[in-house]
N, C-alpha and C. Protein backbone atom coordinates (compact mmCIF):
# COMPACT_ATOMS: atom_id res chain seq x y z
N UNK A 1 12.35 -10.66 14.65
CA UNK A 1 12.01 -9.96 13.42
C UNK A 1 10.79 -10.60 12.76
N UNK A 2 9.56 -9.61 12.17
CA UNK A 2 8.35 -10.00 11.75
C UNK A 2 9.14 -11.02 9.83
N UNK A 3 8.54 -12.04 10.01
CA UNK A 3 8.67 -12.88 9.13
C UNK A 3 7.80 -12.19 7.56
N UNK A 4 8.62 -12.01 6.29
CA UNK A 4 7.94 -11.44 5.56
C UNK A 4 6.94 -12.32 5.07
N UNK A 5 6.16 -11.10 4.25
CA UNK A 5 4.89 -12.05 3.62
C UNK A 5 4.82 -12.51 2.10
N UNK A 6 5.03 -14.00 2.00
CA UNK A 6 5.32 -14.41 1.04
C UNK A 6 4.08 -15.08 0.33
N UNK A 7 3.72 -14.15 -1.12
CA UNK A 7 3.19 -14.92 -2.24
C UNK A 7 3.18 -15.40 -3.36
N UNK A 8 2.72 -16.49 -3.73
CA UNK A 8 2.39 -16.99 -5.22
C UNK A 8 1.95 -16.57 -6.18
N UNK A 9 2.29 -15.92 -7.28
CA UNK A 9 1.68 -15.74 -8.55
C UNK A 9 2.16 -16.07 -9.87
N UNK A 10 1.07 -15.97 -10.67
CA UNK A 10 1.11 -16.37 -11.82
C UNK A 10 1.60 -14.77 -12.81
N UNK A 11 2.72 -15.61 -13.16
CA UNK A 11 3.81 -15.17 -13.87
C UNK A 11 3.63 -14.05 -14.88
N UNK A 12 2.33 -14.30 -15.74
CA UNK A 12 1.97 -13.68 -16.75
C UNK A 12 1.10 -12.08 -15.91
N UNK A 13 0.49 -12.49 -15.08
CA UNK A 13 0.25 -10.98 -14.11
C UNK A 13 1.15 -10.47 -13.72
N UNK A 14 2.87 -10.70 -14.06
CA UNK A 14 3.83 -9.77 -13.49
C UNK A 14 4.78 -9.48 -14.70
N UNK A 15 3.92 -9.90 -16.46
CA UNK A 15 4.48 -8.86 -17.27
C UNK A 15 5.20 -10.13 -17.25
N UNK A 16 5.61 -11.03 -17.11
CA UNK A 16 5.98 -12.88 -18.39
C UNK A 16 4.89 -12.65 -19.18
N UNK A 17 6.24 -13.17 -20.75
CA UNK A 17 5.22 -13.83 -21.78
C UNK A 17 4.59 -15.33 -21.79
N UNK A 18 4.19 -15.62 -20.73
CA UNK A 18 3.73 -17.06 -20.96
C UNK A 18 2.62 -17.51 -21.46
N UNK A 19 1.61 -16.26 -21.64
CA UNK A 19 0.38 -16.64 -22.01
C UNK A 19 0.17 -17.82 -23.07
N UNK A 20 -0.83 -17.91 -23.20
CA UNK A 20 -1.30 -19.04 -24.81
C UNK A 20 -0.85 -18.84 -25.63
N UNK A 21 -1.23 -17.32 -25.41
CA UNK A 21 -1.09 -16.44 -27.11
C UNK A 21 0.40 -16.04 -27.16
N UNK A 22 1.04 -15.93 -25.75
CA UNK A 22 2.22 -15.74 -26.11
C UNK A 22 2.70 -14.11 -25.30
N UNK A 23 1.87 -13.96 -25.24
CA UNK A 23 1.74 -12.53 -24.19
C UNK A 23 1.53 -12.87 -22.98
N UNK A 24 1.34 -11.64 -22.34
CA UNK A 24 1.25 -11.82 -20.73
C UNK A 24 0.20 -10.43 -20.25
N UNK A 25 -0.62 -10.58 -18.77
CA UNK A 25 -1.45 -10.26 -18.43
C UNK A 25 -1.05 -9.36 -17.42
N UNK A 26 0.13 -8.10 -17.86
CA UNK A 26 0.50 -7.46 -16.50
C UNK A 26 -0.67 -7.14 -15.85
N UNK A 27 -0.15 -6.48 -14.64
CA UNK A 27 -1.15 -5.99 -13.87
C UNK A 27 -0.86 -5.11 -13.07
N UNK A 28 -0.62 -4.13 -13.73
CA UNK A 28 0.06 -2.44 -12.66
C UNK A 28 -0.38 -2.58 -11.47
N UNK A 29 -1.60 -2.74 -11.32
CA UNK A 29 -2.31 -2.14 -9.80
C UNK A 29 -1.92 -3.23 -9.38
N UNK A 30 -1.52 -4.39 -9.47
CA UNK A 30 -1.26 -5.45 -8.52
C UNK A 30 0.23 -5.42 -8.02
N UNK A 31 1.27 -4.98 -9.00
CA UNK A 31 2.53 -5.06 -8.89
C UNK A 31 2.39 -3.83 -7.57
N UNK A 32 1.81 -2.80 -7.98
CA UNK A 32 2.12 -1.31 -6.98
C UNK A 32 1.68 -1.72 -5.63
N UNK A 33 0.31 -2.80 -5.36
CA UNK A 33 0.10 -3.11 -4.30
C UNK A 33 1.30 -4.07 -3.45
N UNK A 34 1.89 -4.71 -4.15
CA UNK A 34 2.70 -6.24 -3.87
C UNK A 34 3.94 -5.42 -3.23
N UNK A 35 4.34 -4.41 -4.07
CA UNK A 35 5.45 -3.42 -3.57
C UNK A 35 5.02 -3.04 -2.39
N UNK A 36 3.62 -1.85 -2.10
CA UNK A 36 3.75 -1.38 -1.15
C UNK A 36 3.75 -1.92 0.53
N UNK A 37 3.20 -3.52 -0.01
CA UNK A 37 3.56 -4.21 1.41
C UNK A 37 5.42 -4.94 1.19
N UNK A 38 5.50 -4.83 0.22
CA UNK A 38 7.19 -5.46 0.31
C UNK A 38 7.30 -6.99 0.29
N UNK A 39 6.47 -7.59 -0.57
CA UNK A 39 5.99 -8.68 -0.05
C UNK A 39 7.15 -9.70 -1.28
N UNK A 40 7.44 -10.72 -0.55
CA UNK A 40 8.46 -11.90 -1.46
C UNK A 40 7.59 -12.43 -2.80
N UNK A 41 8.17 -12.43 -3.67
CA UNK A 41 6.98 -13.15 -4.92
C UNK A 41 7.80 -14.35 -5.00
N UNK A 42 6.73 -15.59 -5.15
CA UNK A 42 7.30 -16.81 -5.84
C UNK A 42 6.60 -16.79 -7.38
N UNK A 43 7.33 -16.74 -8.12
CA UNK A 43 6.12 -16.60 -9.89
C UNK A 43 6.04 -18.26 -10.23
N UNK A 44 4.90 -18.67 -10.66
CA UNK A 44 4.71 -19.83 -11.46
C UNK A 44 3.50 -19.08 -12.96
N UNK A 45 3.89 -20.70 -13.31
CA UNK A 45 2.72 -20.95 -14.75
C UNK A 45 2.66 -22.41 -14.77
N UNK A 46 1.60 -22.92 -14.39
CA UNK A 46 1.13 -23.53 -14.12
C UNK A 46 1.22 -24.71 -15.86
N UNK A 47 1.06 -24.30 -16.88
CA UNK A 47 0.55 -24.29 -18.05
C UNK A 47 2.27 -24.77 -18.01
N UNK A 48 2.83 -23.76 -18.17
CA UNK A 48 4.68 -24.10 -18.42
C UNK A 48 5.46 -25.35 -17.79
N UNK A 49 4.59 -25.51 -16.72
CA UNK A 49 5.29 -26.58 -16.05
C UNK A 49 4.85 -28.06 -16.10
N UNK A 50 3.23 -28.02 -17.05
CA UNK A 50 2.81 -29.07 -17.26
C UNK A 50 3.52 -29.35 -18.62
N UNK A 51 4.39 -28.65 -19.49
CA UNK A 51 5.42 -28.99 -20.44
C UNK A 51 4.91 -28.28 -21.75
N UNK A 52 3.47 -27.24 -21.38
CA UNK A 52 2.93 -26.69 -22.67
C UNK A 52 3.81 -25.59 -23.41
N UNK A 53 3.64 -25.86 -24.76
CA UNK A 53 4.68 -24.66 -25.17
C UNK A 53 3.84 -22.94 -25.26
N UNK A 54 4.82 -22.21 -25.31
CA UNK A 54 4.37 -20.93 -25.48
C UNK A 54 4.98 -20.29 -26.92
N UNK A 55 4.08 -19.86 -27.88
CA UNK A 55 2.76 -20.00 -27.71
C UNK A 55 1.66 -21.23 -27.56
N UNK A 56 0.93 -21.06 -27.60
CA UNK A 56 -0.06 -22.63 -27.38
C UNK A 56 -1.84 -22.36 -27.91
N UNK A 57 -1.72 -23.38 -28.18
CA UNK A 57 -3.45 -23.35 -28.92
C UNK A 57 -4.26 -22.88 -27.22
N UNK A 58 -5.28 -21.96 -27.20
CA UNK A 58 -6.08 -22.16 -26.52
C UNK A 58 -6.85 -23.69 -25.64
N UNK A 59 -6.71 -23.46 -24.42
CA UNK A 59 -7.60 -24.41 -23.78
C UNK A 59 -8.28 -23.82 -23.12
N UNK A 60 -9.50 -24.94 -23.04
CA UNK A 60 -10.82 -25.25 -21.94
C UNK A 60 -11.00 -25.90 -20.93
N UNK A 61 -11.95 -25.97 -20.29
CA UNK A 61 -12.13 -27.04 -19.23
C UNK A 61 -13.83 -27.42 -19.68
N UNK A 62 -13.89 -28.84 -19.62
CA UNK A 62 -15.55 -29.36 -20.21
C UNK A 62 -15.42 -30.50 -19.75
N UNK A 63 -16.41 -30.94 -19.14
CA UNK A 63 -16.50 -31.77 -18.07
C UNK A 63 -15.64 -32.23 -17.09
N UNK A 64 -15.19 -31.34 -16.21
CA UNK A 64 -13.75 -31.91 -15.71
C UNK A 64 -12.49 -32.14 -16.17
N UNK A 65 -12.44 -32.16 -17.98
CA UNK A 65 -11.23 -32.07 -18.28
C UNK A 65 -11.04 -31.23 -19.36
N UNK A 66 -9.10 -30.89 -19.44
CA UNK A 66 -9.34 -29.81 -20.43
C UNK A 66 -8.40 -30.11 -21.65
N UNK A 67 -9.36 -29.62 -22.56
CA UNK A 67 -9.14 -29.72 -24.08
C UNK A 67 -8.68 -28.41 -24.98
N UNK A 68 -7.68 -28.72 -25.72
CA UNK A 68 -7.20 -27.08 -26.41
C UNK A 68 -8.51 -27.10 -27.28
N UNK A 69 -8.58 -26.20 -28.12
CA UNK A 69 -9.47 -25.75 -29.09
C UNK A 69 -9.35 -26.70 -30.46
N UNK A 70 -8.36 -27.26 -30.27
CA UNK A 70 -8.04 -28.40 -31.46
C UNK A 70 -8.56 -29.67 -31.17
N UNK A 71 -9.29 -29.71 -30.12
CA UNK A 71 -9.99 -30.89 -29.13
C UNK A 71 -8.70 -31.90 -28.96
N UNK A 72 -7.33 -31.32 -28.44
CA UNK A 72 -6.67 -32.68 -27.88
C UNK A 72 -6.98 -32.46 -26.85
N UNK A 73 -6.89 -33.79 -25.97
CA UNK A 73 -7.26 -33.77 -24.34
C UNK A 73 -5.99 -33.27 -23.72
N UNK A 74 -5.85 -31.86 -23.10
CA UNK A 74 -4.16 -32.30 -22.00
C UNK A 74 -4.94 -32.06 -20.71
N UNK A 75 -5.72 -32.53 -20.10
CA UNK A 75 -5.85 -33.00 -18.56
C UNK A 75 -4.58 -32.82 -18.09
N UNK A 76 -4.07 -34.24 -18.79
CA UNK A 76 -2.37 -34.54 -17.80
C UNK A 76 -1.97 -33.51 -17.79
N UNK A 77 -1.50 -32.36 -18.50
CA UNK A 77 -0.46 -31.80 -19.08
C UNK A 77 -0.61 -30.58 -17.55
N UNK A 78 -2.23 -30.30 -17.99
CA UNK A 78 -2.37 -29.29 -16.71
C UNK A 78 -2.71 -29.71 -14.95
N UNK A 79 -3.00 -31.17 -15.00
CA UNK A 79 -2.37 -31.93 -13.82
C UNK A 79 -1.28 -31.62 -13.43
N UNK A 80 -0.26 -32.21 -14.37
CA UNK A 80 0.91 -32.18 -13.64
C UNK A 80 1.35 -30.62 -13.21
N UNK A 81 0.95 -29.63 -13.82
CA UNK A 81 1.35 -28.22 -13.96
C UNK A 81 0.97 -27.97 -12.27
N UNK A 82 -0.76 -28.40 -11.69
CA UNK A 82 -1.28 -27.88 -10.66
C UNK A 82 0.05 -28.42 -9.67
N UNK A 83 0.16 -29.97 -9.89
CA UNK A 83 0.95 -30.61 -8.61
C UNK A 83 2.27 -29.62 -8.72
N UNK A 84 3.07 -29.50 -9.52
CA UNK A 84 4.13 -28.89 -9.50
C UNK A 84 3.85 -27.39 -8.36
N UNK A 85 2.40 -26.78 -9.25
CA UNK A 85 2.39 -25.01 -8.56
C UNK A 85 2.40 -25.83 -6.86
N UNK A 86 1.67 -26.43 -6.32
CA UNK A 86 1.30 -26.64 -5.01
C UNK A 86 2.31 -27.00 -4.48
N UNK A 87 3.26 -28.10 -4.82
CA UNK A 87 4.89 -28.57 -4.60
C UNK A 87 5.47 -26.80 -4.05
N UNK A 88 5.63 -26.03 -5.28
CA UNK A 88 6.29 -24.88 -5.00
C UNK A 88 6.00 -24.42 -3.97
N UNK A 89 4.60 -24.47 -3.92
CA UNK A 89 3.56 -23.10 -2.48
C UNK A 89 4.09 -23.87 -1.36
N UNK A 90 3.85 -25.02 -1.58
CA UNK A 90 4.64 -26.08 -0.51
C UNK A 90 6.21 -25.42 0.65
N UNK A 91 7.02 -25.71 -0.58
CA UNK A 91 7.92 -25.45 -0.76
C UNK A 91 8.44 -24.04 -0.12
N UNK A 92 8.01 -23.12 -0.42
CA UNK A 92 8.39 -21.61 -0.34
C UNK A 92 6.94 -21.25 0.75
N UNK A 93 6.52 -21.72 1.68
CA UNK A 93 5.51 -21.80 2.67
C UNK A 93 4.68 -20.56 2.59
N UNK A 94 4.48 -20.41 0.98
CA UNK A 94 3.37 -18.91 0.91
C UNK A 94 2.25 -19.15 1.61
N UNK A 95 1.96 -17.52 1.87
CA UNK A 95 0.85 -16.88 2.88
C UNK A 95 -0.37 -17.31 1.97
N UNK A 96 -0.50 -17.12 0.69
CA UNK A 96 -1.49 -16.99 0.03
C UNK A 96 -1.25 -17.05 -1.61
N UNK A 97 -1.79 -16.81 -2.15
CA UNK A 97 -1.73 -17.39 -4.35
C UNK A 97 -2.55 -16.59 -4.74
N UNK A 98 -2.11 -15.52 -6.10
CA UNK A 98 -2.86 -14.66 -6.49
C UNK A 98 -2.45 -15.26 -7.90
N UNK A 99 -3.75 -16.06 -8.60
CA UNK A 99 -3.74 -16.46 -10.06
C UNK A 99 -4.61 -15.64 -10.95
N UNK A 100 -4.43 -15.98 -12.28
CA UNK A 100 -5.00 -15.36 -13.34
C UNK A 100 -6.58 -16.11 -13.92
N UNK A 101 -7.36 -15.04 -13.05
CA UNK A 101 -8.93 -15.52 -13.40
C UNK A 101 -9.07 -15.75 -14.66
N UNK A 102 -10.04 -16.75 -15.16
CA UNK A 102 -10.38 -16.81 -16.44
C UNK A 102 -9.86 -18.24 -17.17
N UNK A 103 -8.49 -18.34 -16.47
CA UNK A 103 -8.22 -19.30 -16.71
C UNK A 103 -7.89 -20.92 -16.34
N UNK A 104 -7.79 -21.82 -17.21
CA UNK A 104 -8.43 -23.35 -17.16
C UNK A 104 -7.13 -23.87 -16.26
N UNK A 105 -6.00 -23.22 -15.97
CA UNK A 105 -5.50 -23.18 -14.64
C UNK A 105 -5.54 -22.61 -13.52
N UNK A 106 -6.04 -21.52 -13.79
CA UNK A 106 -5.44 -20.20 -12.14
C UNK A 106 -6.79 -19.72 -12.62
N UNK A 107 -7.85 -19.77 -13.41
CA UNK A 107 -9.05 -19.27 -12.55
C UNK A 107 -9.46 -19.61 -10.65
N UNK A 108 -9.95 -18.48 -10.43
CA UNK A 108 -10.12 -19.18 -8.86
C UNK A 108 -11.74 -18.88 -8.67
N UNK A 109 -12.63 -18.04 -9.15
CA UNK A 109 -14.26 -17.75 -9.29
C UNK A 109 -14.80 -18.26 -11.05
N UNK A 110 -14.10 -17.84 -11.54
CA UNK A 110 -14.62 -17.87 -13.32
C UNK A 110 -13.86 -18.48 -14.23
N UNK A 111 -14.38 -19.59 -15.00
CA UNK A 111 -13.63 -19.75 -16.40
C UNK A 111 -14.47 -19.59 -17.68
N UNK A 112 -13.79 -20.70 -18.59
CA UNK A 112 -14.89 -19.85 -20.17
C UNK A 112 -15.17 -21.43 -20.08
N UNK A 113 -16.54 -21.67 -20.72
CA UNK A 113 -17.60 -22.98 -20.47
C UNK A 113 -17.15 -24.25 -21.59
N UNK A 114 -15.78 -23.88 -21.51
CA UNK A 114 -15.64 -25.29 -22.44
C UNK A 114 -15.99 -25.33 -24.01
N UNK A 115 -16.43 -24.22 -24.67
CA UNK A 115 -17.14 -24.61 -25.95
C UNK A 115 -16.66 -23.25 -26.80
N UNK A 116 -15.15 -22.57 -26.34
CA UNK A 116 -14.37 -21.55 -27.11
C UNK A 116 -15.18 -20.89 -27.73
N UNK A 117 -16.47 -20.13 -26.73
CA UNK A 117 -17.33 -19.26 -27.62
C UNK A 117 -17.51 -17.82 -27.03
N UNK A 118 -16.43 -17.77 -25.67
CA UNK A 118 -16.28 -16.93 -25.09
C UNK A 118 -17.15 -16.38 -23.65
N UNK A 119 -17.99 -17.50 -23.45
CA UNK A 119 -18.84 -17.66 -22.76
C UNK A 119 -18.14 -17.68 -20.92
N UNK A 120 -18.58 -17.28 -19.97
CA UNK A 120 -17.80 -17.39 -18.64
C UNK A 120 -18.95 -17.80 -17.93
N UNK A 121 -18.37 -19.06 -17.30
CA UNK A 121 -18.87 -19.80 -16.04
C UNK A 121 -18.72 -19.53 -15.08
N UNK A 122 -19.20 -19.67 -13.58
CA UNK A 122 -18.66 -19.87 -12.32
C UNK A 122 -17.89 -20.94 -12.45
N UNK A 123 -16.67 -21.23 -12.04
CA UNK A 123 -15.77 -22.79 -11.92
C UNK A 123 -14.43 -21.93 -11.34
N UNK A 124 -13.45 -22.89 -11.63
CA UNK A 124 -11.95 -23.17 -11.23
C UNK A 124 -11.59 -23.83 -11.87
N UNK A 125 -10.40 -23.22 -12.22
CA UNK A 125 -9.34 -23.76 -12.79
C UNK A 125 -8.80 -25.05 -11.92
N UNK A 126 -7.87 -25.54 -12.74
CA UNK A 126 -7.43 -26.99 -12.31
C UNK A 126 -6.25 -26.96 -10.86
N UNK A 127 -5.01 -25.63 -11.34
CA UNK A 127 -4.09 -25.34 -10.08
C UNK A 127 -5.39 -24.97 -9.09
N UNK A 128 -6.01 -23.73 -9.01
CA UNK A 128 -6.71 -23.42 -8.23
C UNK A 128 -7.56 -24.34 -7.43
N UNK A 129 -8.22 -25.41 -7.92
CA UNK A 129 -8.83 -26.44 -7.12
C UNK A 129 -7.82 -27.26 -6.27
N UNK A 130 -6.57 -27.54 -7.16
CA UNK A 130 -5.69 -28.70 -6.13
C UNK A 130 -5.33 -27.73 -5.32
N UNK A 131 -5.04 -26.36 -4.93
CA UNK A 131 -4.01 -25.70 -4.09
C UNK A 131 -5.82 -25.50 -3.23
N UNK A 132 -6.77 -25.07 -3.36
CA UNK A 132 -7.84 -25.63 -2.31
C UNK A 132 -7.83 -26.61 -1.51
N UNK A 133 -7.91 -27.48 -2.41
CA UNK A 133 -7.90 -28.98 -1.79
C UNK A 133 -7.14 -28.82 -0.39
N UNK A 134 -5.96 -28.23 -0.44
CA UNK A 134 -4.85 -28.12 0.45
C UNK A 134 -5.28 -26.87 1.68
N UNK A 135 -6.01 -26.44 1.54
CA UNK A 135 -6.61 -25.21 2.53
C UNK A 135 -5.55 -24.02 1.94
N UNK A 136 -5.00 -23.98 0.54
CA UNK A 136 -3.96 -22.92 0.54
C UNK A 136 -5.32 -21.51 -0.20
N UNK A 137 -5.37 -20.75 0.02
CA UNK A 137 -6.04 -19.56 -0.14
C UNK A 137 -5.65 -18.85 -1.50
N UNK A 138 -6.26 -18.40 -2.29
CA UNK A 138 -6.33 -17.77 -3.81
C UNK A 138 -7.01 -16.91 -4.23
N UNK A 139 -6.37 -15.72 -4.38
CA UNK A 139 -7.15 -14.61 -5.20
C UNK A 139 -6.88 -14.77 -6.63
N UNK A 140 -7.91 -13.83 -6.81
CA UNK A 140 -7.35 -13.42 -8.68
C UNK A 140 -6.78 -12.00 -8.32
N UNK A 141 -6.12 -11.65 -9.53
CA UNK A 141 -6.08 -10.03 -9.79
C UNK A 141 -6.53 -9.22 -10.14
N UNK A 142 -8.34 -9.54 -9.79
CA UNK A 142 -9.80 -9.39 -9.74
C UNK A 142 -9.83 -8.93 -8.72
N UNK A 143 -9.42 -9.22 -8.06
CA UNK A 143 -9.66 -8.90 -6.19
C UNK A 143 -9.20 -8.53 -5.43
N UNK A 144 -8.35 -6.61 -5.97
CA UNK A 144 -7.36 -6.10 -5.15
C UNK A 144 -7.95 -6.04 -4.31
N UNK A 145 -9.13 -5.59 -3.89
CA UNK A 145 -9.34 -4.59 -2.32
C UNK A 145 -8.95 -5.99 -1.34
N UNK A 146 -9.91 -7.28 -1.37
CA UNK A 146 -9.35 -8.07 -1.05
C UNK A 146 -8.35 -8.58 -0.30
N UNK A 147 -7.55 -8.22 -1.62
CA UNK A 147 -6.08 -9.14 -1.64
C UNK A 147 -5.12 -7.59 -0.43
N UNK A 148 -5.52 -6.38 -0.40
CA UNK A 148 -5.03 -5.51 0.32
C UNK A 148 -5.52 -5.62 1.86
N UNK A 149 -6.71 -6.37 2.08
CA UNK A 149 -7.82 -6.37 3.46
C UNK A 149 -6.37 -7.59 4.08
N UNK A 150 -6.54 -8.99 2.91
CA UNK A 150 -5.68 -9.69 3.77
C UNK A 150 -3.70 -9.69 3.94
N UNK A 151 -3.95 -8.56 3.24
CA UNK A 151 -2.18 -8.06 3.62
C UNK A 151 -2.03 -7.63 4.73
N UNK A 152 -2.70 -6.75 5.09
CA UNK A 152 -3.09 -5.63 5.89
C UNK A 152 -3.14 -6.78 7.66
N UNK A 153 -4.06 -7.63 6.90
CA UNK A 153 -3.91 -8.57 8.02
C UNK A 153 -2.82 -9.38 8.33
N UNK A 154 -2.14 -9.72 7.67
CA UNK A 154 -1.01 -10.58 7.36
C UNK A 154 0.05 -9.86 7.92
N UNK A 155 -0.18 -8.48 7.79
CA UNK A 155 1.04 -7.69 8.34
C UNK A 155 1.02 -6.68 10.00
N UNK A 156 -0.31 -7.50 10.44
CA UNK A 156 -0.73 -7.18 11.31
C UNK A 156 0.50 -8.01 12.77
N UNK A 157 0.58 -9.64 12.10
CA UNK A 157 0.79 -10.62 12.77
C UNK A 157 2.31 -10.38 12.89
């Protein structure tokens, strides 16, 4: 029997309130795609597991580390959050990680430049770089066609 195809995402793209603000970032067209391959979800938040509360002051990333908008430093906070997501992906031997662009965790192309002015960089988020590090593969929910090319492949095997 073909082994299903199991992915990672961030929680708040499947309609969790985990956001900052306290909301969440559904994402219809992603859920309808995830269905039509039948695919296992593992959900994280990266942010939740580094011990941040919800709601939560806005954070950044500026020079390598990231600071809420109140300028405390939680680096750690979203350290520990990445090791935990990668532990999981680990763990539950996902195919692939579909995070929430934009942000100073699960961006995987774009974040905002550190200076809460709304500004977007090329970078990565902090999960998104450690689950690299690891050769583990990451979309956003930026990148259906994408994220459908490598299902398609995935369900080829």
């Amino acid at each position: 029997m073909k082994k299903k195809i199991k992915v990672l995402i961030s929680a708040c793209l499947l309609g969790d309130n985990v956001k900052y603000s306290g909301g969440n970032n559904l994402t219809p067209e992603l859920v309808t795609l995830l269905e039509k391959y039948n695919v296992d979800i593992v959900k994280v938040c990266p942010e939740c597991f580094g011990g941040l509360p919800i709601p939560r002051v806005p954070s950044e990333i500026r020079e390598n580390k990231v600071f809420s908008k109140d300028n405390r430093d939680l680096t750690e906070e979203f350290l520990v959050g990445a090791e935990k997501t990668l532990e999981i992906a680990k763990e539950n031997e996902v195919d692939f990680v579909i995070l929430k662009e934009r942000s100073p965790s699960c961006g995987s192309t774009y974040i905002y430049d550190g200076n809460f002015s709304g500004n977007i960089i090329l970078g990565q988020g902090i999960t998104t770089r450690k689950l690299n590090e690891e050769n583990i593969i990451v979309f956003s929910e930026e990148n259906l066609e994408e994220i459908e090319k490598y299902l398609i492949e995935l369900d080829k095997n």
